[in-house]
Structure formats: C-alpha cells, structure tokens
PDB file of N, CA and C in Angstrom:
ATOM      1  N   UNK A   1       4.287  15.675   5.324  1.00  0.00           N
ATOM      2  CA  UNK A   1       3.955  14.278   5.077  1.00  0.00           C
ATOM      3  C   UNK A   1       4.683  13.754   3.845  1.00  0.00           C
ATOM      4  N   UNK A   2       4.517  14.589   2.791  1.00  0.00           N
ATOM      5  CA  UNK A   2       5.705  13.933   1.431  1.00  0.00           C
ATOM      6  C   UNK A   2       7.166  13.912   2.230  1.00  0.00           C
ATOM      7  N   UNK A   3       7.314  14.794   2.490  1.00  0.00           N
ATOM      8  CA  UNK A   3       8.487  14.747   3.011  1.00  0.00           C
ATOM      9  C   UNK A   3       9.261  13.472   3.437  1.00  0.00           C
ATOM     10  N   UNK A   4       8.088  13.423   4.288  1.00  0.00           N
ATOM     11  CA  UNK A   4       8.735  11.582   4.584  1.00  0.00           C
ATOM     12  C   UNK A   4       9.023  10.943   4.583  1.00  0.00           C
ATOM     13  N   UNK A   5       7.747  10.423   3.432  1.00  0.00           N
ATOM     14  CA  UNK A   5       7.757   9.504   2.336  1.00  0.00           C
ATOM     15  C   UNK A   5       8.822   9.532   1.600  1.00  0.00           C
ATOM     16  N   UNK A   6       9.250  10.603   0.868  1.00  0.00           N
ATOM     17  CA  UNK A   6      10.482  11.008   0.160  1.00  0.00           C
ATOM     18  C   UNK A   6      11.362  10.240   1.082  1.00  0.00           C
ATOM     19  N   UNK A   7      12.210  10.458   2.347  1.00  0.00           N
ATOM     20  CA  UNK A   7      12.974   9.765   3.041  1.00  0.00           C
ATOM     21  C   UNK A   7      12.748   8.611   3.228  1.00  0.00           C
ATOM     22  N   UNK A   8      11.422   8.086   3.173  1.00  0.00           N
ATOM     23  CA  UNK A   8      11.507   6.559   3.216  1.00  0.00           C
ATOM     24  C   UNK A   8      11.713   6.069   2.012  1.00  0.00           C
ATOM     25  N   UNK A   9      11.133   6.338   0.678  1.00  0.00           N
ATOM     26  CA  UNK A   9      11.868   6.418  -0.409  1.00  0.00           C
ATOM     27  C   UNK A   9      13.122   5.951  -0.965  1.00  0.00           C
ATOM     28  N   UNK A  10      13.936   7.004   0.146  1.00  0.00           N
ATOM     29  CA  UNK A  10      15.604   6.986  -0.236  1.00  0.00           C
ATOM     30  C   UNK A  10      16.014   5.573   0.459  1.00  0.00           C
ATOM     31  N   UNK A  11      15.017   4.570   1.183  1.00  0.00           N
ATOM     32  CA  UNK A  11      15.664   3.391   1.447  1.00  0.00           C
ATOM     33  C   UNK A  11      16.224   2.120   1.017  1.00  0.00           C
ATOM     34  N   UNK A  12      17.053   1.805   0.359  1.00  0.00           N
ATOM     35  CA  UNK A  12      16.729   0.884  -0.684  1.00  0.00           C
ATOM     36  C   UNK A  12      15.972  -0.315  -0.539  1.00  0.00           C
ATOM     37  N   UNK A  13      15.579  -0.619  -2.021  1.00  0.00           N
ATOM     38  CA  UNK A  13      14.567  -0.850  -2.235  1.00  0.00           C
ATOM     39  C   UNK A  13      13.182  -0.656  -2.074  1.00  0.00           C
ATOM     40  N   UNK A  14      12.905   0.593  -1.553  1.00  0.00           N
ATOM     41  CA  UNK A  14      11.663   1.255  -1.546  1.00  0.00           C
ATOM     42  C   UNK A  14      11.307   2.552  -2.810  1.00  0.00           C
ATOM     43  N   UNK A  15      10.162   2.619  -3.439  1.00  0.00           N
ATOM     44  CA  UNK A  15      10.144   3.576  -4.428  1.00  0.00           C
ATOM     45  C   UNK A  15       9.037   4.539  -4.174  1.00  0.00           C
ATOM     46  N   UNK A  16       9.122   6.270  -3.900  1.00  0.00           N
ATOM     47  CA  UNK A  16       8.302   6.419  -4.281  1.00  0.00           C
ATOM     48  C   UNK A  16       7.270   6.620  -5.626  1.00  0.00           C
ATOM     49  N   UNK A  17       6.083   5.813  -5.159  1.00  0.00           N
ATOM     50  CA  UNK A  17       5.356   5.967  -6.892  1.00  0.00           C
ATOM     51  C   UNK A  17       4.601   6.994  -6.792  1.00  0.00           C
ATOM     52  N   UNK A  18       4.114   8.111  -6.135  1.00  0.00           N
ATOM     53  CA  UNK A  18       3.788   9.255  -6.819  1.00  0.00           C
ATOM     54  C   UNK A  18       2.098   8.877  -6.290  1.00  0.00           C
ATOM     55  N   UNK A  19       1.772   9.953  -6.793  1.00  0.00           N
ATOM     56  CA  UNK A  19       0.119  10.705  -6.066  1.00  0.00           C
ATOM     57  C   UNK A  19      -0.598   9.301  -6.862  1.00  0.00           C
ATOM     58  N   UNK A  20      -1.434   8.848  -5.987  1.00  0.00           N
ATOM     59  CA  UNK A  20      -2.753   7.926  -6.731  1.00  0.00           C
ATOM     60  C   UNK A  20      -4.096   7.865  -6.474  1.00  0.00           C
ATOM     61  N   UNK A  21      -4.564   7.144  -6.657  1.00  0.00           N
ATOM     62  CA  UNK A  21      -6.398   7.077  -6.341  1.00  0.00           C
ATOM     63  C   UNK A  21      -6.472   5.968  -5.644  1.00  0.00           C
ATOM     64  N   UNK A  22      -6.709   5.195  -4.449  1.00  0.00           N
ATOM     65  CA  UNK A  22      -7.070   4.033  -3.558  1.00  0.00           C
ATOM     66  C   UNK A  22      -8.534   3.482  -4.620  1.00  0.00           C
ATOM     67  N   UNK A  23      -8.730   2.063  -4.000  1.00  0.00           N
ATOM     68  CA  UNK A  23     -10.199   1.442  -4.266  1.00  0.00           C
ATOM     69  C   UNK A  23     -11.141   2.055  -3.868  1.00  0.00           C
ATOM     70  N   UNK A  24     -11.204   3.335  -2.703  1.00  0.00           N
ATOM     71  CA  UNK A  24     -12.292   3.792  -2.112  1.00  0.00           C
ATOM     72  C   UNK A  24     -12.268   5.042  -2.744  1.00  0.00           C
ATOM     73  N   UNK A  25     -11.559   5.620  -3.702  1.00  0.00           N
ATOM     74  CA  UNK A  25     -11.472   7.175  -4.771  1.00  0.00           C
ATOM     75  C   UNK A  25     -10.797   7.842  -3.630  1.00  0.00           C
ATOM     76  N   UNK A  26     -10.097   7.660  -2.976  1.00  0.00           N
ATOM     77  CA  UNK A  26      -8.964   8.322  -2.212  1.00  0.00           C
ATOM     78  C   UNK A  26      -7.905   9.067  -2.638  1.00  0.00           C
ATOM     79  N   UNK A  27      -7.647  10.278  -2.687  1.00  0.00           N
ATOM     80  CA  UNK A  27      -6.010  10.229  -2.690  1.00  0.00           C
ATOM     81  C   UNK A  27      -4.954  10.251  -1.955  1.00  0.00           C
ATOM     82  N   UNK A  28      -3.970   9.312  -2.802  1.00  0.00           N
ATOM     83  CA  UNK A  28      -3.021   9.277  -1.747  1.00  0.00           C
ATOM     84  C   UNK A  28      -2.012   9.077  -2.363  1.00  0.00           C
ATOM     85  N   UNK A  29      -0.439   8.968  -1.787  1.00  0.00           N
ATOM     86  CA  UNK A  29       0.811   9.162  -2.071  1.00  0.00           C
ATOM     87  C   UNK A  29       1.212   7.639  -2.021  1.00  0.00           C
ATOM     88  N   UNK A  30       1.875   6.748  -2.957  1.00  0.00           N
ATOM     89  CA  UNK A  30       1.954   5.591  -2.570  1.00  0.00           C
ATOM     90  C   UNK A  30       3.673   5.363  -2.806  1.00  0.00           C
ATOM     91  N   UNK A  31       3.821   4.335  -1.822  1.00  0.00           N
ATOM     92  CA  UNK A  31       5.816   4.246  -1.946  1.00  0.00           C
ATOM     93  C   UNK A  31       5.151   2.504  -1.772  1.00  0.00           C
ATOM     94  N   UNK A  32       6.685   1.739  -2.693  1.00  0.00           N
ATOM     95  CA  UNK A  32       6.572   0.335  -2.683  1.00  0.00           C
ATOM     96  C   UNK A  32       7.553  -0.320  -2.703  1.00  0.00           C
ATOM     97  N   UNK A  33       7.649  -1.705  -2.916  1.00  0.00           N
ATOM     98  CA  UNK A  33       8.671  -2.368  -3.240  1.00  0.00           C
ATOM     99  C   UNK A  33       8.733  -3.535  -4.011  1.00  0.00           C
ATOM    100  N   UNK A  34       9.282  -3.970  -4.610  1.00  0.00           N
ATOM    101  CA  UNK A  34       9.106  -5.448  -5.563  1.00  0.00           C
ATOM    102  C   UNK A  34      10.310  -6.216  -5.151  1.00  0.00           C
ATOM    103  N   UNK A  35       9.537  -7.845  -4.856  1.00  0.00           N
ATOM    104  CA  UNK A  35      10.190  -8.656  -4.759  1.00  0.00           C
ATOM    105  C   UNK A  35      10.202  -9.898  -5.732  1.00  0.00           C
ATOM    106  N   UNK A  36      10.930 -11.071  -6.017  1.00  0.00           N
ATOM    107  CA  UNK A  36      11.238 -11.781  -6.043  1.00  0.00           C
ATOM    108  C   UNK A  36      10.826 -13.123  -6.056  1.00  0.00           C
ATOM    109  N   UNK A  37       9.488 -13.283  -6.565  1.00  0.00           N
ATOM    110  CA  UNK A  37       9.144 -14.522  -5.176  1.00  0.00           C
ATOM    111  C   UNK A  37       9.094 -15.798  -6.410  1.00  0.00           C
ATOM    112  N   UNK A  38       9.166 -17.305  -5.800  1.00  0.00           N
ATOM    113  CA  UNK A  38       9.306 -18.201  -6.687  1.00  0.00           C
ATOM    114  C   UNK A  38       8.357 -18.085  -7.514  1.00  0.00           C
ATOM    115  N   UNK A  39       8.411 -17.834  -8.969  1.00  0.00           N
ATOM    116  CA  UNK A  39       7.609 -18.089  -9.913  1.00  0.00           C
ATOM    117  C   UNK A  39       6.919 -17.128 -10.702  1.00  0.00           C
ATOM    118  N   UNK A  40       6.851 -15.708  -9.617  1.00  0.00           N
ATOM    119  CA  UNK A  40       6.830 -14.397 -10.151  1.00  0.00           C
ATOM    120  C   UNK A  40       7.538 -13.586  -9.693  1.00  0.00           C
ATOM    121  N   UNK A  41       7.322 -12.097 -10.120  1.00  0.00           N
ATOM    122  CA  UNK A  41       7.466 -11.281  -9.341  1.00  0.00           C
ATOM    123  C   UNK A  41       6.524 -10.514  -8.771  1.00  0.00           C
ATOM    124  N   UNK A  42       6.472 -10.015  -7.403  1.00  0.00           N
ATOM    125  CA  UNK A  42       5.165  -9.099  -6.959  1.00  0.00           C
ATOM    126  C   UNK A  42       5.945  -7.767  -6.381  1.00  0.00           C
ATOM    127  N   UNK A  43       4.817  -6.534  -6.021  1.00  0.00           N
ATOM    128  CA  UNK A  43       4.935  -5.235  -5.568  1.00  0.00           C
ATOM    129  C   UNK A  43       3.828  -5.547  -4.444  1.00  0.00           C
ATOM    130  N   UNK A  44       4.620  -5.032  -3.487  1.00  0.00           N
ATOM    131  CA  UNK A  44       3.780  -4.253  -2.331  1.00  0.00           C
ATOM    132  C   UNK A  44       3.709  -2.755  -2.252  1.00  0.00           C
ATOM    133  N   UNK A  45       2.905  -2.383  -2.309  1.00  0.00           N
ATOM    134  CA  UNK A  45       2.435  -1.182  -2.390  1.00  0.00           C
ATOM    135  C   UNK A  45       1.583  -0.564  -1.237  1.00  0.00           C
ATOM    136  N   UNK A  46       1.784   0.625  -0.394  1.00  0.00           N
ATOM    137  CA  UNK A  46       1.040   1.343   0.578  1.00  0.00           C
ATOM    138  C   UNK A  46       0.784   2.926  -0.189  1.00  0.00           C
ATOM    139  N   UNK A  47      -0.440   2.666   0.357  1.00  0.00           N
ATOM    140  CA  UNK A  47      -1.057   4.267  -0.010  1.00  0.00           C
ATOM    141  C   UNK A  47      -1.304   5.152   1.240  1.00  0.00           C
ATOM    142  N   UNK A  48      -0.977   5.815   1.470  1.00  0.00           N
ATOM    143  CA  UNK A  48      -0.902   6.951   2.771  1.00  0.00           C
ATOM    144  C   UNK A  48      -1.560   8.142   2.321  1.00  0.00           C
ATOM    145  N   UNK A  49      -2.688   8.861   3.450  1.00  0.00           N
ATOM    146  CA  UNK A  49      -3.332  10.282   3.085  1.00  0.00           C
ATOM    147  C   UNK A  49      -2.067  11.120   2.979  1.00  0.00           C
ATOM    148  N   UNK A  50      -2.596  12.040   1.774  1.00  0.00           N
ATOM    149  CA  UNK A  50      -1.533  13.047   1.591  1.00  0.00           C
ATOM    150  C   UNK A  50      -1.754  13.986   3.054  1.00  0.00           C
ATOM    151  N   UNK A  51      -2.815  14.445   3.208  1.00  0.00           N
ATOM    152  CA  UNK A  51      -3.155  15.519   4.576  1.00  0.00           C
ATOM    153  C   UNK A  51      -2.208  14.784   6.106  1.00  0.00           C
ATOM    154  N   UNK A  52      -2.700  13.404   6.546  1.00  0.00           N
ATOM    155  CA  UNK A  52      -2.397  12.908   8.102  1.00  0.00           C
ATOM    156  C   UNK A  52      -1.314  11.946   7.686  1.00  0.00           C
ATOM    157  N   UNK A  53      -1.175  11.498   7.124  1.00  0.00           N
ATOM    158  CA  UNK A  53      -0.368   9.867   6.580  1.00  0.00           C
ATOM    159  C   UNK A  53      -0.784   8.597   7.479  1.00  0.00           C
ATOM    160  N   UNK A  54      -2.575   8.815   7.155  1.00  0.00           N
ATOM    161  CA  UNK A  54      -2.957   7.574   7.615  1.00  0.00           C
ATOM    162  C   UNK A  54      -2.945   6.653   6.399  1.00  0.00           C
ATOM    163  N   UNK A  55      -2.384   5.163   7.083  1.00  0.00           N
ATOM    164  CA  UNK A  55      -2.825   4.687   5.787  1.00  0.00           C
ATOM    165  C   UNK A  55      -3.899   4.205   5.211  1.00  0.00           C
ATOM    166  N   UNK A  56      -3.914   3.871   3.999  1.00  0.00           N
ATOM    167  CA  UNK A  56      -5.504   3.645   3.514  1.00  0.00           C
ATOM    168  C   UNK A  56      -5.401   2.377   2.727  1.00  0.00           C
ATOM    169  N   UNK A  57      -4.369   2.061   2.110  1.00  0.00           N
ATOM    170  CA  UNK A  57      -4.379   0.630   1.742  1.00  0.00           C
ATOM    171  C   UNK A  57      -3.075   0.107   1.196  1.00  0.00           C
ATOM    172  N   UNK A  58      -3.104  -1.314   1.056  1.00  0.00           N
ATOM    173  CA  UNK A  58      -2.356  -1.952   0.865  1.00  0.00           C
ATOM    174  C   UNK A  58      -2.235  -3.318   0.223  1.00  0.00           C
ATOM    175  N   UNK A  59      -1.316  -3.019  -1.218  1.00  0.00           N
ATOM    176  CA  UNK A  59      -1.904  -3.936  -2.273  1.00  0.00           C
ATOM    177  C   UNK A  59      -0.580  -4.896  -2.585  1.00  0.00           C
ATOM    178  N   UNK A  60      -0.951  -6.188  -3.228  1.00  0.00           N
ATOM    179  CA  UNK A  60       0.278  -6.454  -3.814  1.00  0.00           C
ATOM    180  C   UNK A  60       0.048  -6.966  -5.340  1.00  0.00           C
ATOM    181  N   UNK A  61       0.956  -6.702  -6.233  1.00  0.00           N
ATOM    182  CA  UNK A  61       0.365  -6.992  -7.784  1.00  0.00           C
ATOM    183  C   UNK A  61       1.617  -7.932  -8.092  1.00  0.00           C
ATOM    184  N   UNK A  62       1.054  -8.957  -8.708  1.00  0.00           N
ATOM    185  CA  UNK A  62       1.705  -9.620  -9.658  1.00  0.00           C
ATOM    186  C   UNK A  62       2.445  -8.843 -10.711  1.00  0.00           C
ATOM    187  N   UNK A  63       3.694  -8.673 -10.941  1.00  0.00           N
ATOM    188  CA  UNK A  63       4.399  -7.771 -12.196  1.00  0.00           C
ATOM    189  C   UNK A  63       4.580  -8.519 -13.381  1.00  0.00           C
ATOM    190  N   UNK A  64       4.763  -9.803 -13.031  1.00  0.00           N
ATOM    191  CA  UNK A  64       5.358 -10.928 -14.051  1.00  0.00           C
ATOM    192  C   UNK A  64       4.282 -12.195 -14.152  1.00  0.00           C
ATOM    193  N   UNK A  65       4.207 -12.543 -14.859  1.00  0.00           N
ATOM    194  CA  UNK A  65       3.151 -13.694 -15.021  1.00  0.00           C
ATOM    195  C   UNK A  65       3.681 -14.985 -14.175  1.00  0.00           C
ATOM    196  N   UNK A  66       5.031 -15.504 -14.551  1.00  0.00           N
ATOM    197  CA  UNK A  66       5.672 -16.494 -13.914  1.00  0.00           C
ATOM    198  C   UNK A  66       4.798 -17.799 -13.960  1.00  0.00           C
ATOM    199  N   UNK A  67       4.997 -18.652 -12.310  1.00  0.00           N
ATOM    200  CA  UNK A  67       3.693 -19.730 -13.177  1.00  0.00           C
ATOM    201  C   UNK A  67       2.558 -20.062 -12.708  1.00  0.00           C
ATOM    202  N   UNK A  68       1.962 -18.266 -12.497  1.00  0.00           N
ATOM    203  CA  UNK A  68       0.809 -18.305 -12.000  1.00  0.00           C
ATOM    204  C   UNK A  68       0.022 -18.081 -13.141  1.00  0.00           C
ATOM    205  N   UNK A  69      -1.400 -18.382 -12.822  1.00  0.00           N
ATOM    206  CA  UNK A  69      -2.601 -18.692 -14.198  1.00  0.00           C
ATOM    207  C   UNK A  69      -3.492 -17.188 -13.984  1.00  0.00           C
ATOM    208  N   UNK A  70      -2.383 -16.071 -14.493  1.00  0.00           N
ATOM    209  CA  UNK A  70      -2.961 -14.872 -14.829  1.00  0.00           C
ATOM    210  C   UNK A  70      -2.056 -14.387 -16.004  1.00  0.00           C
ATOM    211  N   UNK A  71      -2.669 -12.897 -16.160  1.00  0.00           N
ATOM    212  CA  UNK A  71      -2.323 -12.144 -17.237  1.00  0.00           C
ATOM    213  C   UNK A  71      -1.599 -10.998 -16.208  1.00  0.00           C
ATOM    214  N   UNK A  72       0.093 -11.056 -16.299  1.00  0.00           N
ATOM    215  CA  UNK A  72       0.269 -10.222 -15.237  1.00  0.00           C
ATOM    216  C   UNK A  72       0.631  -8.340 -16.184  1.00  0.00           C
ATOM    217  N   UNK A  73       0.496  -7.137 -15.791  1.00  0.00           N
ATOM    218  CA  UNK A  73       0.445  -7.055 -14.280  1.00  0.00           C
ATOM    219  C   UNK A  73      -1.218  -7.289 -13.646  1.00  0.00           C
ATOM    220  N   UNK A  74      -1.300  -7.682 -12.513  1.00  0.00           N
ATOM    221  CA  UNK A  74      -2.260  -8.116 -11.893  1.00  0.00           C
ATOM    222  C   UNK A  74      -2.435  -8.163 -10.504  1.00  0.00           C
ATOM    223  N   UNK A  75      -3.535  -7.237  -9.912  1.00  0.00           N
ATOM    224  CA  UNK A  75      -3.381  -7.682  -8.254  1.00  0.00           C
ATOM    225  C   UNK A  75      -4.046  -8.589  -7.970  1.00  0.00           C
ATOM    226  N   UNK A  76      -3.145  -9.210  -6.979  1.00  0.00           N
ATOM    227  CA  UNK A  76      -3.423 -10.562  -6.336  1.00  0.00           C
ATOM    228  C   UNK A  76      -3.987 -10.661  -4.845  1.00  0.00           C
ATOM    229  N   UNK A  77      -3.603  -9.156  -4.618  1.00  0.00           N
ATOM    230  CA  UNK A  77      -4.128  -8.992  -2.910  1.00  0.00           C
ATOM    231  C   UNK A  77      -4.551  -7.526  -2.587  1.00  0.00           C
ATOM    232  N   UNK A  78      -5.391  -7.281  -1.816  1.00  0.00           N
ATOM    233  CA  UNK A  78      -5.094  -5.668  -1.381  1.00  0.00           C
ATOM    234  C   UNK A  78      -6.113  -5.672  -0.157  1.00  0.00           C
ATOM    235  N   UNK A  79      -6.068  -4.586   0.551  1.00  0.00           N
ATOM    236  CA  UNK A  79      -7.060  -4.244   1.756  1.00  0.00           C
ATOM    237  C   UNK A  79      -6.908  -2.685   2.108  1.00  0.00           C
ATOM    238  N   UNK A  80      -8.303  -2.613   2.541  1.00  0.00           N
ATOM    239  CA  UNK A  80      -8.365  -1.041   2.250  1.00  0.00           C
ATOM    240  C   UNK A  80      -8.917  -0.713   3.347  1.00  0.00           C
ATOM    241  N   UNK A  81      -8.124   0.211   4.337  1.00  0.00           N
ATOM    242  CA  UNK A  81      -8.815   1.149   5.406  1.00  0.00           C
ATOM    243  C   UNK A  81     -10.028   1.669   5.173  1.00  0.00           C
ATOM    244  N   UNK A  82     -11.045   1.856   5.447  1.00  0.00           N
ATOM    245  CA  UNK A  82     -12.073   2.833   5.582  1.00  0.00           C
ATOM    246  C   UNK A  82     -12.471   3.559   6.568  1.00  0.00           C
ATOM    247  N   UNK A  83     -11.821   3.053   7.701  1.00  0.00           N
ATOM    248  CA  UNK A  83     -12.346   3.583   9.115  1.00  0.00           C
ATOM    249  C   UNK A  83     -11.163   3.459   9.784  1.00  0.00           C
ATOM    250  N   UNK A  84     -10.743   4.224  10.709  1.00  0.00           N
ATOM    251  CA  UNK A  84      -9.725   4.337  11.677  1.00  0.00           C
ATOM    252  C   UNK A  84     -10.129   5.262  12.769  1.00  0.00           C
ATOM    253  N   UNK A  85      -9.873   4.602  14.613  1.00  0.00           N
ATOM    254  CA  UNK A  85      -9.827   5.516  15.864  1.00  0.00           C
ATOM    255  C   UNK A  85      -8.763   4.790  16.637  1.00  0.00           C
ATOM    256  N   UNK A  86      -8.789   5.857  17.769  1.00  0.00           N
ATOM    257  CA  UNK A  86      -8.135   5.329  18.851  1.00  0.00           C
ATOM    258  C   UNK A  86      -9.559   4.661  19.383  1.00  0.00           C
ATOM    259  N   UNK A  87      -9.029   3.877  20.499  1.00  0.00           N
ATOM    260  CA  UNK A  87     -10.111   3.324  21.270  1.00  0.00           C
ATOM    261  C   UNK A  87      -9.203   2.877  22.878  1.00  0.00           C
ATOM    262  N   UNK A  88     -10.597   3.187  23.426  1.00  0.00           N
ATOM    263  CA  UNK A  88      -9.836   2.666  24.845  1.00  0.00           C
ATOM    264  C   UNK A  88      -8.761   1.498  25.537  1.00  0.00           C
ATOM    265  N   UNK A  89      -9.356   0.654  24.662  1.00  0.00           N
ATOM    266  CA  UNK A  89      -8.456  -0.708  24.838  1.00  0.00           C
ATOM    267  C   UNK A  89      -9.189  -1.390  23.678  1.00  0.00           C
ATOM    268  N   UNK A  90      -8.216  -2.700  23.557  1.00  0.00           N
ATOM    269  CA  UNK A  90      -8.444  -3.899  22.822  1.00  0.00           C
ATOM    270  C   UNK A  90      -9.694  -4.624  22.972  1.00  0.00           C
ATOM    271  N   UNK A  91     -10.841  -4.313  21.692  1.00  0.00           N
ATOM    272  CA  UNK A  91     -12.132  -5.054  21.324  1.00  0.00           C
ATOM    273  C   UNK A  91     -13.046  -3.891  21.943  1.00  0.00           C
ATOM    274  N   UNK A  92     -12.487  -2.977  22.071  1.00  0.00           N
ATOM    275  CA  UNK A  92     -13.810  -1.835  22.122  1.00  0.00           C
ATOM    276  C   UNK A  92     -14.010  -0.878  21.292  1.00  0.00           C
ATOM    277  N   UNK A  93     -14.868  -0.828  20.612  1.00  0.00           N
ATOM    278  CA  UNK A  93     -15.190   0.833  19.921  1.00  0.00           C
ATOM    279  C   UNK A  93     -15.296   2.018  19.781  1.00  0.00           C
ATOM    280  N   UNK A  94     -15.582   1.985  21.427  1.00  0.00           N
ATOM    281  CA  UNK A  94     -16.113   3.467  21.555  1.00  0.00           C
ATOM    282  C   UNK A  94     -14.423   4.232  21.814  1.00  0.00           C
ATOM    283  N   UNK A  95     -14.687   5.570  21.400  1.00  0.00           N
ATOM    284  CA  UNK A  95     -13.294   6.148  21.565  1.00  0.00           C
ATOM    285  C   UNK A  95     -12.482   6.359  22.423  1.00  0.00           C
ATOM    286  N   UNK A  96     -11.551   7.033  22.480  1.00  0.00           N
ATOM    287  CA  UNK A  96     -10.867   7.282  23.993  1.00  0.00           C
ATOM    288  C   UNK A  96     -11.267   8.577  24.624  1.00  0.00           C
TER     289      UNK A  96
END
C-alpha cells in the first residue's frame, strides 16, 4: 500500500506527506497537492488506511491567508469516511 502511494507521489505535483492521524484518530498515510486559487492558496489532502488503502478523508486547508477573513494555515473543508461496503445496487444497504 505505501508503495503506491510512493508512485503516486512521484506525480507531479502530488506530495507524499507522511503517516498522520484523521478527525476520527485514524491512521493513515496522506499524499496532496497545493493549488493556486484566486486570493489564496489551498492543499488538498487524502488520507488512505495504511493496512487496505481505503480512504478515510479528505481535507482542504487554506496555506495562505490571501483575502479570505482567516488566520491561515487553516482548514476550510474536509469529510471523513467512517463507514464503507459494497452493496447490491444503488440506495441499498444491505451488502452484497
């Protein structure tokens, strides 16, 4: 699974950032990227289980203050897996 990551890594503009902790006390391996955007700059960031490389979340932080009304660095967005299956089809729960 690092392995991977490592190769996705080598893409440019992707970084890996190394082992972390998710919002839910997870660990996980996170690779990102920073862009550009009018007025700041932000990172997208994915966190993937080190064991399956499911992912578990996905954040984006303000790096630069720019001329948004924060104190950057700062996240501005994120969402966090807690649950993941297959399922039979689309809008059902129960498994496959």
């Amino acid at each position: 699974m690092i392995s991977d990551l490592a190769m996705i890594s080598g893409k440019p503009d992707i970084s890996l950032l190394g082992t972390v902790t998710d919002r839910a006390g997870r660990n996980g391996l996170a690779v990102g990227t920073d862009t550009n955007t009018p007025g700041y700059t932000e990172r997208q960031t994915l966190i993937f289980d080190l064991q399956t490389g499911a992912l578990l979340d996905y954040e984006t932080t303000a790096l630069a203050q720019g001329d948004l009304p924060i104190e950057a660095p700062a996240t501005i967005g994120y969402t966090t897996w807690l649950e993941s299956a297959k399922v039979r089809a689309i809008g059902t729960r129960s498994g496959a």
